[in-house]
Protein backbone atom coordinates (compact mmCIF):
# COMPACT_ATOMS: atom_id res chain seq x y z
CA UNK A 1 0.00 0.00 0.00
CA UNK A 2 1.42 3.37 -0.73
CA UNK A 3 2.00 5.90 1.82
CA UNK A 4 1.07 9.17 0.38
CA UNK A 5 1.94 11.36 3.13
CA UNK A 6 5.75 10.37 2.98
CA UNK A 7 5.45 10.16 -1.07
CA UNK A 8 4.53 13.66 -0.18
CA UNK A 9 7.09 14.61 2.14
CA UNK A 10 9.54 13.29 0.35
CA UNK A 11 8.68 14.86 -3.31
CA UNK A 12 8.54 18.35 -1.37
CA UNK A 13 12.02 17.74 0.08
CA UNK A 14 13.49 16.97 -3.65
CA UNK A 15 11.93 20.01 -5.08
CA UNK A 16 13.08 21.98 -2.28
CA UNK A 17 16.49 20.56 -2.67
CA UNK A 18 16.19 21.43 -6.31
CA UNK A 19 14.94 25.16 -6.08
CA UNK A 20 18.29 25.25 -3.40
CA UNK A 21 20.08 24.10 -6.41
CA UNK A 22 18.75 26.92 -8.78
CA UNK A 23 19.22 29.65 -5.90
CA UNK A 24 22.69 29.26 -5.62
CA UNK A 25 21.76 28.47 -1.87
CA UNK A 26 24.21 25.96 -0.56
CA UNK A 27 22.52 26.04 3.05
CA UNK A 28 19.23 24.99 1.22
CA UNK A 29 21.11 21.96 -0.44
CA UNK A 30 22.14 20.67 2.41
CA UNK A 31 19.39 21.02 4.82
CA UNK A 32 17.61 17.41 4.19
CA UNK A 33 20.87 15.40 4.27
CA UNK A 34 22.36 13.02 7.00
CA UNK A 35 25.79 13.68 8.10
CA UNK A 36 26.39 10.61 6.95
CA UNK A 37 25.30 10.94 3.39
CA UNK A 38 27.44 9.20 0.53
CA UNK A 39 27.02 10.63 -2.83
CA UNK A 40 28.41 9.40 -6.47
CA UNK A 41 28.85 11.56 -8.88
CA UNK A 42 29.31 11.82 -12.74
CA UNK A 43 32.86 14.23 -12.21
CA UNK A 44 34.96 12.76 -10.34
CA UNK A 45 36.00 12.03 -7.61
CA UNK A 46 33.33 9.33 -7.92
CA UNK A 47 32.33 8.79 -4.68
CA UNK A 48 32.07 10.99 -1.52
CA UNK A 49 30.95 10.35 2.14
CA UNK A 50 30.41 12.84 4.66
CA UNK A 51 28.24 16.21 4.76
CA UNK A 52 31.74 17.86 4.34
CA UNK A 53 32.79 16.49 1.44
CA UNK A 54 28.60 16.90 -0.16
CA UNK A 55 29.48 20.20 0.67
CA UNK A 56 32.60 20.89 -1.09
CA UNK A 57 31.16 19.18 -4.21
CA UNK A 58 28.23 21.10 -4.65
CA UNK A 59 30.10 25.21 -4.04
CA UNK A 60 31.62 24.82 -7.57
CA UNK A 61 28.39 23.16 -9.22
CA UNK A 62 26.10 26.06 -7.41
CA UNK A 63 28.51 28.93 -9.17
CA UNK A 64 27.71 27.22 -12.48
CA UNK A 65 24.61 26.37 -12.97
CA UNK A 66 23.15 29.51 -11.87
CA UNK A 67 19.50 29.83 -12.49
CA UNK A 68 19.31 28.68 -15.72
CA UNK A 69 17.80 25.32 -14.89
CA UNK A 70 18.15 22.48 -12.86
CA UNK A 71 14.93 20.39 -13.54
CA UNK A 72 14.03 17.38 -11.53
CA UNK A 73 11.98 15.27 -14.33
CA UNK A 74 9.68 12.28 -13.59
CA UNK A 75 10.33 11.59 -10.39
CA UNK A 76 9.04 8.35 -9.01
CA UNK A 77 8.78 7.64 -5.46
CA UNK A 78 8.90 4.28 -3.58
CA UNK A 79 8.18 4.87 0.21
CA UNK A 80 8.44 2.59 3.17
CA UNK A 81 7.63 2.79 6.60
CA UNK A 82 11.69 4.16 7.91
CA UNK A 83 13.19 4.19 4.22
CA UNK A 84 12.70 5.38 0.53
CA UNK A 85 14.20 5.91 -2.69
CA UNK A 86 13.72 7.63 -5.78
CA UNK A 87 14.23 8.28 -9.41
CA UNK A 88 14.49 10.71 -11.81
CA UNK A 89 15.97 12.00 -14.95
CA UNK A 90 17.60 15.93 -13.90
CA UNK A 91 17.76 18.87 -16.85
CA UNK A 92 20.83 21.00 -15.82
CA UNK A 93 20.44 24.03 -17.84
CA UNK A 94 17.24 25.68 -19.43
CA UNK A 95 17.64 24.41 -23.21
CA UNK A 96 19.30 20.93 -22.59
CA UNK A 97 18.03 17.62 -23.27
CA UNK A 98 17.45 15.83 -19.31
CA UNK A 99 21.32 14.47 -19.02
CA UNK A 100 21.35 13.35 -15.77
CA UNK A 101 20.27 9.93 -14.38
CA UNK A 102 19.16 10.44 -10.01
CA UNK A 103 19.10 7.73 -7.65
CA UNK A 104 17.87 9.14 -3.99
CA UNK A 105 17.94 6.99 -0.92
CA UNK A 106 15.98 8.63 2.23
CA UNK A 107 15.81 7.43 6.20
CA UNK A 108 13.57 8.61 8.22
CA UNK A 109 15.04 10.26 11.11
CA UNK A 110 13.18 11.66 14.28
CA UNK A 111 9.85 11.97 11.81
CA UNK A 112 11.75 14.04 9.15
CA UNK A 113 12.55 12.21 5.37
CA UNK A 114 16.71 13.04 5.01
CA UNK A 115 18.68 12.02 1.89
CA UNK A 116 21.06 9.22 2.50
CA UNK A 117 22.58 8.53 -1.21
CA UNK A 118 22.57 10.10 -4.08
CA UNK A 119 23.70 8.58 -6.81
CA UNK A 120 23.92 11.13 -10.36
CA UNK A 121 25.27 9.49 -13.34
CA UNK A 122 25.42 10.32 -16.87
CA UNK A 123 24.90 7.59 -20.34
CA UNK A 124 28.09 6.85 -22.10
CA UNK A 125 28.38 5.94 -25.76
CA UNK A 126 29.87 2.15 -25.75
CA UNK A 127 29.96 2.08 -29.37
């Protein structure tokens, strides 16, 4: 059975992650994250654990992408009773094709939905 109050919860926590994106507002991008969180990550380095390092991956991002997009697309949420995840394809920039694959993994801490993972990554041409 779904739960549509933490669906709900946790859809307004990505788009408020994603307007923090688009404001430049590093404080905002952080603010639903554990201290643990691990993140990978299309540039490297590849993988990164820790709030600190989150934090020191995003300050260069926030200076370039600016306002000019940064679109959460389809987003599909799968919600448990203490964990979650979703998916979505991510438009960075206001004319570009959705580039971006996102994997988000959420606990449930003291009543609040944080984000645990995130996982962006990009498709690659094999041929």
């Amino acid at each position: 059975m779904a739960d549509n109050a933490s669906e709900n919860q946790i859809r307004t926590v990505v788009e408020n992650w994603a307007q923090a994106v688009r404001a430049g507002d590093i404080d905002g991008v952080l603010a639903h994250h554990t201290d643990d969180v691990v993140m990978f990550d299309v540039p490297p380095p590849l993988q990164l654990k820790g709030i600190a390092e989150y934090r020191k991956a995003w300050e260069p991002f926030l200076s370039f992408v600016g306002k000019d997009g940064f679109d959460v697309i389809d987003l599909v949420i799968t919600a448990g009773r203490d964990v979650a995840f979703c998916h979505s394809l991510l438009r960075i920039g206001k004319e570009a094709e959705p580039v971006v694959r996102l994997t988000l993994g959420f606990r449930k801490v003291g009543g609040e939905w944080l984000i645990t993972h995130e996982h962006h990554s990009a498709p690659i041409d094999v041929t």
